[in-house]
N, C-alpha and C. Protein backbone atom coordinates (compact mmCIF):
# COMPACT_ATOMS: atom_id res chain seq x y z
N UNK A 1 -19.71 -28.83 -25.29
CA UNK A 1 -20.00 -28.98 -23.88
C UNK A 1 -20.80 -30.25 -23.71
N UNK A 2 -20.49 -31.20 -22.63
CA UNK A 2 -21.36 -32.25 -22.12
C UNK A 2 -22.67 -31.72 -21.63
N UNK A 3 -23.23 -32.99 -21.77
CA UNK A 3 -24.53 -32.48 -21.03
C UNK A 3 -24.84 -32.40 -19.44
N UNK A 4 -24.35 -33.03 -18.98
CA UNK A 4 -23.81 -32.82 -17.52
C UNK A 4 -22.74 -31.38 -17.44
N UNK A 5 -22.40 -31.10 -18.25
CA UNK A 5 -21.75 -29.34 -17.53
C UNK A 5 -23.03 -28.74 -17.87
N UNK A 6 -23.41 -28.98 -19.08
CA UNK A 6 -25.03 -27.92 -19.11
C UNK A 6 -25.87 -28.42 -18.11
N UNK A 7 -26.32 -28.96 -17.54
CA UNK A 7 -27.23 -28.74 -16.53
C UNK A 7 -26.74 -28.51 -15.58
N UNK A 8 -26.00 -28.78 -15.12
CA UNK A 8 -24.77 -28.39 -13.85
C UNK A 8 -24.90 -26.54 -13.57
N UNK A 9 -24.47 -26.02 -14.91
CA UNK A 9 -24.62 -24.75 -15.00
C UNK A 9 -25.70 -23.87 -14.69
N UNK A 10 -27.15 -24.66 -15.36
CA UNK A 10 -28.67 -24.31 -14.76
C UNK A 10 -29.16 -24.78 -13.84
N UNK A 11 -28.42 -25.47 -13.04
CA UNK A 11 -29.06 -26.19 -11.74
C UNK A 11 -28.06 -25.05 -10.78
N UNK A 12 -27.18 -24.20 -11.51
CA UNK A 12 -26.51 -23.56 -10.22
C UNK A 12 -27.11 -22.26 -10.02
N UNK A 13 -28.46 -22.03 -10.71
CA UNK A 13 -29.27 -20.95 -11.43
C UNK A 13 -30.40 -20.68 -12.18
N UNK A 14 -30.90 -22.18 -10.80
CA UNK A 14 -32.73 -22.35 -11.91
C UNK A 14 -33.38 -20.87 -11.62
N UNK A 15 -33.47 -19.89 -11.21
CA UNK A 15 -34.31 -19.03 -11.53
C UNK A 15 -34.30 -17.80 -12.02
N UNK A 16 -33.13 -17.93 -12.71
CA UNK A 16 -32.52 -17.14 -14.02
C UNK A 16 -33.35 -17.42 -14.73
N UNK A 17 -33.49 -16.62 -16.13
CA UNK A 17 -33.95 -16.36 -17.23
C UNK A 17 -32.69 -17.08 -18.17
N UNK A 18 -33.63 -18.00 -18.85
CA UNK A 18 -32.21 -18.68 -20.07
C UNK A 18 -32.15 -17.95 -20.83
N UNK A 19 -31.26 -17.59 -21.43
CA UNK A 19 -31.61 -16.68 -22.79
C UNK A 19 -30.14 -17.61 -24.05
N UNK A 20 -30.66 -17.92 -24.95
CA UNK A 20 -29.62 -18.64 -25.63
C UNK A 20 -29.20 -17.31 -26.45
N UNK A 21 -28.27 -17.09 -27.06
CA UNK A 21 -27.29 -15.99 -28.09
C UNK A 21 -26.35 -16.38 -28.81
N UNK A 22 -26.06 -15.69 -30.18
CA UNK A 22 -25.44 -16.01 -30.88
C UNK A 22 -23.81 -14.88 -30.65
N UNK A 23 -22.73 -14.87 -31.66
CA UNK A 23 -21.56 -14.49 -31.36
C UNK A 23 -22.18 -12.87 -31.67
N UNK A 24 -22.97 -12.99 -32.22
CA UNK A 24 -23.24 -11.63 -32.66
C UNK A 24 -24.38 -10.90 -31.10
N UNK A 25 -24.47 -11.48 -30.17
CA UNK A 25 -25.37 -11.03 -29.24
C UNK A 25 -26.83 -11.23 -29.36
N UNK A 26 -26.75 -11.37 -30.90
CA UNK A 26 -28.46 -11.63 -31.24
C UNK A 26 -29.06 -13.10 -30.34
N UNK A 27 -29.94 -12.88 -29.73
CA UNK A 27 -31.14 -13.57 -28.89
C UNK A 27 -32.13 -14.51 -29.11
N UNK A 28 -32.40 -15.81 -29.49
CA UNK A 28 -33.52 -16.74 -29.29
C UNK A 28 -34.51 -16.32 -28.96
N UNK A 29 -35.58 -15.66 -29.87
CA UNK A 29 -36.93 -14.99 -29.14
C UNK A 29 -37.22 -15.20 -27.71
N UNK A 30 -37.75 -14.33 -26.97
CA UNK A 30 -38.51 -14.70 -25.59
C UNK A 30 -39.86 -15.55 -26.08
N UNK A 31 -40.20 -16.28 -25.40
CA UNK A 31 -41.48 -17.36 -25.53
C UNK A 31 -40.60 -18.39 -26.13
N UNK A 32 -39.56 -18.69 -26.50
CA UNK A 32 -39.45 -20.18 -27.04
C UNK A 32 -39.70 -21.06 -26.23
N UNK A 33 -40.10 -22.44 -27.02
CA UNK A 33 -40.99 -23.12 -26.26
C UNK A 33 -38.90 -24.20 -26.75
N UNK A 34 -39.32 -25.47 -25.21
CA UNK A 34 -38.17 -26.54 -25.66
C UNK A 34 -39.45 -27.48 -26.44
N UNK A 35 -39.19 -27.87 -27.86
CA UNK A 35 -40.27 -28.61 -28.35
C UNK A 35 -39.91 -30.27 -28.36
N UNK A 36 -38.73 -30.52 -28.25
CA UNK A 36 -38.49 -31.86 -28.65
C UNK A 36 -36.41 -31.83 -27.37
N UNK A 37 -36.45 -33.30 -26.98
CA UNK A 37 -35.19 -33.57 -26.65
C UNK A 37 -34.94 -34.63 -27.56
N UNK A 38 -33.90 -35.17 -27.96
CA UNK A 38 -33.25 -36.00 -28.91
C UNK A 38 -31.77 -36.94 -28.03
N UNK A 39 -31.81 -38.24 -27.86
CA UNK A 39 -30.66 -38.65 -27.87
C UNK A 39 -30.36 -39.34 -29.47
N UNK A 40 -29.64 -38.80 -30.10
CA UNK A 40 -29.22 -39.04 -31.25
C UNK A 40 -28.18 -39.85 -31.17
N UNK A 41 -28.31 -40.71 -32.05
CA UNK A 41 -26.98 -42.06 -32.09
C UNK A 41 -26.41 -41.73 -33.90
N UNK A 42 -25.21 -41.14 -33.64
CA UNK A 42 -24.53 -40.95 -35.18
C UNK A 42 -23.55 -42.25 -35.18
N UNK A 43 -24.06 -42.88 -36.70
CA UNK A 43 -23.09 -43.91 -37.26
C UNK A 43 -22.72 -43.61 -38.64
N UNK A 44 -21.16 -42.64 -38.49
CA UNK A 44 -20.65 -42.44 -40.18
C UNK A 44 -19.85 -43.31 -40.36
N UNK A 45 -19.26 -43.13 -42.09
CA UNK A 45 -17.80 -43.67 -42.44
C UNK A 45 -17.19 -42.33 -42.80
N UNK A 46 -15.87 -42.14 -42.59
CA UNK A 46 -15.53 -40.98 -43.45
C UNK A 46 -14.65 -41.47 -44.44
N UNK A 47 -14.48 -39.95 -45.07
CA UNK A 47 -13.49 -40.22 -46.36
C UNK A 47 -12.36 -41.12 -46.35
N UNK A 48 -11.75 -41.72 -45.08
CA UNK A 48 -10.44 -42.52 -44.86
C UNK A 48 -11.22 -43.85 -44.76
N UNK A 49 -12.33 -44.45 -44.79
CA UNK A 49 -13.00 -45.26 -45.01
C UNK A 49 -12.98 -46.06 -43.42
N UNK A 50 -13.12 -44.87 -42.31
CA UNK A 50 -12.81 -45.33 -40.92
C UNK A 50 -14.60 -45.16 -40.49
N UNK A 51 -15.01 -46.07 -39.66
CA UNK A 51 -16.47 -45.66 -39.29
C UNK A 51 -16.32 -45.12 -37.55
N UNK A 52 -16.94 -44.43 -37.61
CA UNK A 52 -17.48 -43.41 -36.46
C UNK A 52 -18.60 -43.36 -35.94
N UNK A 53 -18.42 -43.73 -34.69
CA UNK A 53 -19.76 -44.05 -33.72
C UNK A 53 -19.57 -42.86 -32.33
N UNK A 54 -21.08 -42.10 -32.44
CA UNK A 54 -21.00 -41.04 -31.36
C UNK A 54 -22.72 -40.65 -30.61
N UNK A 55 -22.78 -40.28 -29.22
CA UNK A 55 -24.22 -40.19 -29.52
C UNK A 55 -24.27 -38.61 -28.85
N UNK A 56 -25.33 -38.02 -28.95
CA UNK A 56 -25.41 -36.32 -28.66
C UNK A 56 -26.68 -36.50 -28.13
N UNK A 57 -26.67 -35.25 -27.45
CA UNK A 57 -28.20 -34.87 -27.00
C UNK A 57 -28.29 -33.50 -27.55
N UNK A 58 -29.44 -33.86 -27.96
CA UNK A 58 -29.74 -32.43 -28.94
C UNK A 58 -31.43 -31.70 -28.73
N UNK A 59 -31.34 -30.67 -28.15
CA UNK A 59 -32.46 -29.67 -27.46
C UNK A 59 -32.96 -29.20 -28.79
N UNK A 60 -34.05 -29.11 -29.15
CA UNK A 60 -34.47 -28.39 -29.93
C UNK A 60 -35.50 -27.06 -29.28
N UNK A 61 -35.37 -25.90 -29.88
CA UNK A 61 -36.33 -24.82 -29.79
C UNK A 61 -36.96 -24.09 -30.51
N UNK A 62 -38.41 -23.87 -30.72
CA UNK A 62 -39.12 -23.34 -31.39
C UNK A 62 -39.76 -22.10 -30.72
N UNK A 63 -39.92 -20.91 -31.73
CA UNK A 63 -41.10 -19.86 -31.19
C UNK A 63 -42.12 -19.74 -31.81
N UNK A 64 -42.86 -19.57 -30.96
CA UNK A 64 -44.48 -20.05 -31.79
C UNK A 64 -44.59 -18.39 -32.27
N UNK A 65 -45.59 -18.37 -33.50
CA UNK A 65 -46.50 -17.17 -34.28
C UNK A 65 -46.56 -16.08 -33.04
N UNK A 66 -47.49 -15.85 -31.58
CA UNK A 66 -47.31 -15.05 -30.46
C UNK A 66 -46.86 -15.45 -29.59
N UNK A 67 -45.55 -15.93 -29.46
CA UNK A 67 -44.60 -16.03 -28.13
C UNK A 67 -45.17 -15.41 -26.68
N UNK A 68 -44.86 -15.83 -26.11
CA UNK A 68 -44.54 -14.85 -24.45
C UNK A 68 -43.73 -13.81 -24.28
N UNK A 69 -43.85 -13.20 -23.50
CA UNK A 69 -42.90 -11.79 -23.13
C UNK A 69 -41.66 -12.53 -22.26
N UNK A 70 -41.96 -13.62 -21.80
CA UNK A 70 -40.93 -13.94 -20.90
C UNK A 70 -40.07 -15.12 -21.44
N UNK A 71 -38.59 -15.32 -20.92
CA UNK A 71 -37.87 -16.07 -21.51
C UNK A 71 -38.02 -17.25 -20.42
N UNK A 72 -38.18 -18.65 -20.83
CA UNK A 72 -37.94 -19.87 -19.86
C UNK A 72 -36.56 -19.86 -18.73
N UNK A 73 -37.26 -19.89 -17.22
CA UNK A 73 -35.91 -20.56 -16.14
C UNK A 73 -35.37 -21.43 -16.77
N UNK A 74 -34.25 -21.20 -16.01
CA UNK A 74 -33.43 -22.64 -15.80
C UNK A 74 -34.12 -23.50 -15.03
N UNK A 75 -34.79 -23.67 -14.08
CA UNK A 75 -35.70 -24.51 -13.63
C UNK A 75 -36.53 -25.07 -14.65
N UNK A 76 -37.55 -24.28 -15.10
CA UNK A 76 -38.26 -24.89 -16.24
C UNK A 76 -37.53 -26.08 -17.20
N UNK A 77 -36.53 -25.44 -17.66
CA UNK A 77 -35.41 -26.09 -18.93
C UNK A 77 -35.70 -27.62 -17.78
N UNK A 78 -35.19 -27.31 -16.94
CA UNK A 78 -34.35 -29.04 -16.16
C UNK A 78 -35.87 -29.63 -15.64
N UNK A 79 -36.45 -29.11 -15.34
CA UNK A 79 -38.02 -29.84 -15.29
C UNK A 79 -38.14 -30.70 -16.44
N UNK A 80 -38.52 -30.06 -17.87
CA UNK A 80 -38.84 -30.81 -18.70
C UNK A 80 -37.54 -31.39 -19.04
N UNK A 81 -36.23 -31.91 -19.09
CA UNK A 81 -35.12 -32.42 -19.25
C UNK A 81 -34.87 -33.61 -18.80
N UNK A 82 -35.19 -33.86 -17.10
CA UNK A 82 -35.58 -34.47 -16.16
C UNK A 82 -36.83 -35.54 -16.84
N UNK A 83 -38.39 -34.75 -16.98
CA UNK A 83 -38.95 -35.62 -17.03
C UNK A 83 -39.12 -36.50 -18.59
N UNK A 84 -38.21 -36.00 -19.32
CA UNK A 84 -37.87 -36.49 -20.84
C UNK A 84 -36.56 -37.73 -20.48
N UNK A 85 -36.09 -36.99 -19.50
CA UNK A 85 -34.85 -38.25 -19.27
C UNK A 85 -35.47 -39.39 -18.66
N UNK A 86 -36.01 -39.28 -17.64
CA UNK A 86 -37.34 -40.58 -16.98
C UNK A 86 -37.47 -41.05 -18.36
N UNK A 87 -37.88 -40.76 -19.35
CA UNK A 87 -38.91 -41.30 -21.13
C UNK A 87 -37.71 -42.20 -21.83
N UNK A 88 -37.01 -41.49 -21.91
CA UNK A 88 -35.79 -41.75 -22.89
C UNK A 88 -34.23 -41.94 -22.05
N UNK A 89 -33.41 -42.81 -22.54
CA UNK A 89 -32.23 -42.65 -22.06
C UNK A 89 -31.43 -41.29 -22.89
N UNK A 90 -31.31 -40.25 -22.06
CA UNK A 90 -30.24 -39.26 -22.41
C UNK A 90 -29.16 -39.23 -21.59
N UNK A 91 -28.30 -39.09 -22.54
CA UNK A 91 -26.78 -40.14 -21.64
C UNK A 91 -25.88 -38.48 -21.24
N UNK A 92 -25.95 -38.13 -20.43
CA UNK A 92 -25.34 -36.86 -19.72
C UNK A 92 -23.81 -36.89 -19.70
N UNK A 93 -23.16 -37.91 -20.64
CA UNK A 93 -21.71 -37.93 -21.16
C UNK A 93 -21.29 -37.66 -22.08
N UNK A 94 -22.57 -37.32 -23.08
CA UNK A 94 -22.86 -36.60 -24.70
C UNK A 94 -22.47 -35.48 -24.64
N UNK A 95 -22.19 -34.67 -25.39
CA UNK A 95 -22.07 -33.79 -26.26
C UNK A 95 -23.84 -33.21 -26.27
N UNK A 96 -23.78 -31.91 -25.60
CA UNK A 96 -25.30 -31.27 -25.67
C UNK A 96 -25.37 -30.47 -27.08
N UNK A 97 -26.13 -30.41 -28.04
CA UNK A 97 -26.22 -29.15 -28.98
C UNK A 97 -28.05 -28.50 -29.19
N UNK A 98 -27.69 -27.47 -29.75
CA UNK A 98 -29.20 -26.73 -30.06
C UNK A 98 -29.56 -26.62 -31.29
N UNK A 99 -31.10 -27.39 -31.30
CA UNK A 99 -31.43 -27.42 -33.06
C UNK A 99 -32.49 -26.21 -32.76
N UNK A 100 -32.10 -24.84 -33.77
CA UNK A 100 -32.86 -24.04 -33.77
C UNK A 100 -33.01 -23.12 -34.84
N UNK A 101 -33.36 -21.98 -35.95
CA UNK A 101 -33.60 -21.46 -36.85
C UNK A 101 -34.32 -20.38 -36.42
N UNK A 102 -33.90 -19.06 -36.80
CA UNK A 102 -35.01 -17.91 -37.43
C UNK A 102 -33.43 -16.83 -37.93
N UNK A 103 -34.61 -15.39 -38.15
CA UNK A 103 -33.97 -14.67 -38.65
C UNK A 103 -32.64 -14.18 -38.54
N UNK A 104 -32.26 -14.74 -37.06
CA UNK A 104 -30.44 -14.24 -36.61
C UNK A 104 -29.67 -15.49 -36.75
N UNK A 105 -30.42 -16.88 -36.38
CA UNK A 105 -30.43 -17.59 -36.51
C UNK A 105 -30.59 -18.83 -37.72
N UNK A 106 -29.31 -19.03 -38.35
CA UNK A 106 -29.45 -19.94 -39.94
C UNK A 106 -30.35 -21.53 -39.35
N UNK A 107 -30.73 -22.15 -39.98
CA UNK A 107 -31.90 -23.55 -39.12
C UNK A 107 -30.13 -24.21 -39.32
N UNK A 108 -29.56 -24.47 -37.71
CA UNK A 108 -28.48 -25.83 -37.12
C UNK A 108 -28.66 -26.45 -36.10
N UNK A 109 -27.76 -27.19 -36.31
CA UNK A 109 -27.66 -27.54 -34.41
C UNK A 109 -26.19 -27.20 -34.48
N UNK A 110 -26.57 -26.17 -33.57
CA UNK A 110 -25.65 -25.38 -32.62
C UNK A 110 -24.87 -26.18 -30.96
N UNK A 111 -23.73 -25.79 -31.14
CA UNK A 111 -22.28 -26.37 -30.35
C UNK A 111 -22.72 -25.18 -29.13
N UNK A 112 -23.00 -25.85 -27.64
CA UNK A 112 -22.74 -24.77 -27.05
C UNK A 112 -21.55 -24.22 -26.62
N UNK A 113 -20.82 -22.95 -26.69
CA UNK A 113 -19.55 -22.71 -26.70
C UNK A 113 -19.35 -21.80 -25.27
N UNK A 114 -20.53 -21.61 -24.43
CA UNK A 114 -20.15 -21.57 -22.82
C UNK A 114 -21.65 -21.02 -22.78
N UNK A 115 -21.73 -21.19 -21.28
CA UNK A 115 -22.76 -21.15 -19.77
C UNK A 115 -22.59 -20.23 -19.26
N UNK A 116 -23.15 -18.48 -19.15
CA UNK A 116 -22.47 -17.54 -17.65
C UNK A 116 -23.64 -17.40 -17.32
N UNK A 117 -23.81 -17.07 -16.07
CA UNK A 117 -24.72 -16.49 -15.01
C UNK A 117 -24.24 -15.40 -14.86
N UNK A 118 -25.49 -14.49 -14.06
CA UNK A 118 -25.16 -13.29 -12.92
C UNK A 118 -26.64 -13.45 -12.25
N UNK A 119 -27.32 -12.29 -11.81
CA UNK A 119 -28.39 -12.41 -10.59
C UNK A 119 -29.37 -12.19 -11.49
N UNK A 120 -29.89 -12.40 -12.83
CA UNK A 120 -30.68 -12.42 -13.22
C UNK A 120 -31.17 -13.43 -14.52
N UNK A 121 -30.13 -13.70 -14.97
CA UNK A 121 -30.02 -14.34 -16.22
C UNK A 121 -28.61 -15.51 -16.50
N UNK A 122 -29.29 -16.31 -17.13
CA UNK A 122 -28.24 -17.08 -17.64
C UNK A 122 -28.18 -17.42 -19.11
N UNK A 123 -26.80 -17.14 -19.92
CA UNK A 123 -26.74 -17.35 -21.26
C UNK A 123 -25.98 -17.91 -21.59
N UNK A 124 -26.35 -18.55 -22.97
CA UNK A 124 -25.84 -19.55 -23.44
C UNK A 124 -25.20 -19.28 -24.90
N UNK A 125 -23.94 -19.35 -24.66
CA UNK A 125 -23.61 -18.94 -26.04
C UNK A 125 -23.58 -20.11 -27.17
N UNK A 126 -24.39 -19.73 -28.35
CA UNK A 126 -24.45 -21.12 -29.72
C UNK A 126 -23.23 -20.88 -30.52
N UNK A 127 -22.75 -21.89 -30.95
CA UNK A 127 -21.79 -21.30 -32.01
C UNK A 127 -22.35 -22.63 -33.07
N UNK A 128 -21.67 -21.74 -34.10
CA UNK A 128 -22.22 -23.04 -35.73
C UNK A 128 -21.29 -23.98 -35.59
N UNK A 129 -22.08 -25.12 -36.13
CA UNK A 129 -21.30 -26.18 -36.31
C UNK A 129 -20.19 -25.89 -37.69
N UNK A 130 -19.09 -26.79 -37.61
CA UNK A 130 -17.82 -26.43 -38.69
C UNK A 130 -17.69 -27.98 -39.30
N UNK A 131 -17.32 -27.61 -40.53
CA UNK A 131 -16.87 -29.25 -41.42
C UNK A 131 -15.41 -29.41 -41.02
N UNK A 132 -15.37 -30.45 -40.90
CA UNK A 132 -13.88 -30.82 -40.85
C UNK A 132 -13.59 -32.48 -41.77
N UNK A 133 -12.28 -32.42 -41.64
CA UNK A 133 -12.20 -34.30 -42.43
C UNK A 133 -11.63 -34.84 -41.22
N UNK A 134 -12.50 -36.02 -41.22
CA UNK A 134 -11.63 -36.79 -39.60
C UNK A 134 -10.08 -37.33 -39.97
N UNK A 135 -10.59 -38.23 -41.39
CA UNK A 135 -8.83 -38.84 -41.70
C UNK A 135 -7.94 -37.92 -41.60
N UNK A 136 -8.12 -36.70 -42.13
CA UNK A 136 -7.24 -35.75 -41.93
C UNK A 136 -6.82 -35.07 -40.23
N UNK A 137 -7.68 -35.28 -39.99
CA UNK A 137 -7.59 -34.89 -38.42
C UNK A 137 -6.72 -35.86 -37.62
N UNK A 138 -7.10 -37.05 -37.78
CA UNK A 138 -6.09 -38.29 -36.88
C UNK A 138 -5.16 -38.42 -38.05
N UNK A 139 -4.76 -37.87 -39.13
CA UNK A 139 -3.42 -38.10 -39.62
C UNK A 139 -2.77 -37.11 -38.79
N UNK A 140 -3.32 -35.98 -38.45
CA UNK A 140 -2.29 -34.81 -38.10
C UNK A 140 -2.33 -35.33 -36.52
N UNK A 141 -2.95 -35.78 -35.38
CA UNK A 141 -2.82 -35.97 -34.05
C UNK A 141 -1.79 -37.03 -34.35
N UNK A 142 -1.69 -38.41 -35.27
CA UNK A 142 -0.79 -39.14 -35.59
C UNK A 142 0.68 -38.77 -35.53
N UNK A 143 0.56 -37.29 -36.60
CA UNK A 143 1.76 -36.81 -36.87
C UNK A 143 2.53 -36.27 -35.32
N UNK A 144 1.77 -35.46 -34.89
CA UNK A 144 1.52 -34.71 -33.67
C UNK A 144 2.63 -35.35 -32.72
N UNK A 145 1.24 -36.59 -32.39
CA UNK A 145 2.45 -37.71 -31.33
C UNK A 145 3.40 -38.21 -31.22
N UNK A 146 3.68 -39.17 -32.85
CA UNK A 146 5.12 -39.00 -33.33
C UNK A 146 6.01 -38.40 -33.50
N UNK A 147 5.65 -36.73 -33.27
CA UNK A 147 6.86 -35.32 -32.99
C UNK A 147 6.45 -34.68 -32.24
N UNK A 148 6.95 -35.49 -30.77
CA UNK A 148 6.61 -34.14 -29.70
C UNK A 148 6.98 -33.17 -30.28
N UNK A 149 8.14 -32.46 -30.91
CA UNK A 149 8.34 -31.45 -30.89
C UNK A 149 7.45 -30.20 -31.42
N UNK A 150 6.07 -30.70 -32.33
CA UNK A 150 5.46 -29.53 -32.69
C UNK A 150 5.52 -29.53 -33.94
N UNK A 151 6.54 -30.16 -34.86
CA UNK A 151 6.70 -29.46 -36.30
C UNK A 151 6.37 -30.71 -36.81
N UNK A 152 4.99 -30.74 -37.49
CA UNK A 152 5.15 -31.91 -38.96
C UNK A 152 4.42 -31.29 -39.89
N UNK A 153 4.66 -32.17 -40.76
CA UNK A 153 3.97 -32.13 -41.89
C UNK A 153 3.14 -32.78 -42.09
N UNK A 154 2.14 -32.29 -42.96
CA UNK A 154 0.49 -32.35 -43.37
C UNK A 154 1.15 -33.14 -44.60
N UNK A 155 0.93 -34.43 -44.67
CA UNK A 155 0.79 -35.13 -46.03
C UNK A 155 0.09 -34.35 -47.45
N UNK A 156 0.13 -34.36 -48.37
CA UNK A 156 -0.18 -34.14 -49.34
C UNK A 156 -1.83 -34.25 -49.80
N UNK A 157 -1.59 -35.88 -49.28
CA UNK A 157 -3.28 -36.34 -49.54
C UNK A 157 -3.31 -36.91 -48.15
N UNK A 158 -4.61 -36.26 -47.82
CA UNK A 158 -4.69 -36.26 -46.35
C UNK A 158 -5.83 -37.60 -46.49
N UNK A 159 -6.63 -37.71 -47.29
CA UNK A 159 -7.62 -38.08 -47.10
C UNK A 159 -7.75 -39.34 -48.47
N UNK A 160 -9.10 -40.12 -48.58
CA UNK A 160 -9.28 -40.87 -49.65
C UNK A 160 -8.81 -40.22 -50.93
């Protein structure tokens, strides 16, 4: 998800309760604090010896030793978002993810994989990040385009 659909989503519902969740339903303690925003600038090469330039915004959340009973608005969230964006350029055409860790929770940064509301709450579903090979990936969209029809084949050696 961009970061412009995520705030879009809590601006349609600042006074919901955020509650972030995993596939399993498990919950982001109440009291997490947002401790840090990140515009991250990634510069790889991959295995096809192609370089890759991307930048993300990445939320981090922590719960302190005695948390709060209560979970942060969506107001709150875009308050401090807002006045971190004034600080820093966070480019709202990124790719949003969540760097976070505890017991339901393995320490990633998490893909948000959707936004719902209702009249009390709004949640955010995390999903784990996945490995993939890029060469292998634009060999197969390669293949892809070159056969509308649907059927190719996966080269042998996909990759370096």
């Amino acid at each position: 998800m961009i970061t412009s659909e995520f705030t879009s989503a809590l601006r349609a519902s600042p006074d919901n309760q955020l509650i972030f969740v995993n596939r399993d339903n498990a919950a982001v303690h109440s009291g997490y604090h947002l401790t840090e925003l990140k515009a991250a600038p990634f510069e790889t090469v991959d295995c096809g010896g192609q370089t890759n330039r991307w930048r993300e915004t990445i939320v981090q959340l922590w719960v302190p030793a005695n948390p709060d009973d209560d979970y942060m608005t969506a107001a709150k969230f875009l308050k401090i978002f807002d006045k971190v964006r004034g600080i820093i350029a966070l480019d709202v055409n990124t790719e949003i993810r969540v760097e976070y860790g505890d017991e339901n929770f393995f320490p990633s940064t998490y893909h948000i994989r959707s936004v719902t509301s209702d009249h009390a709450t709004t949640r955010v579903l995390l999903e784990p990040p996945r490995t993939t090979c890029k060469a292998r990936d634009r060999r197969m969209v390669a293949e892809q385009s070159s056969n509308p029809s649907g059927s190719y084949r996966l080269a042998a050696r996909s990759c370096c």
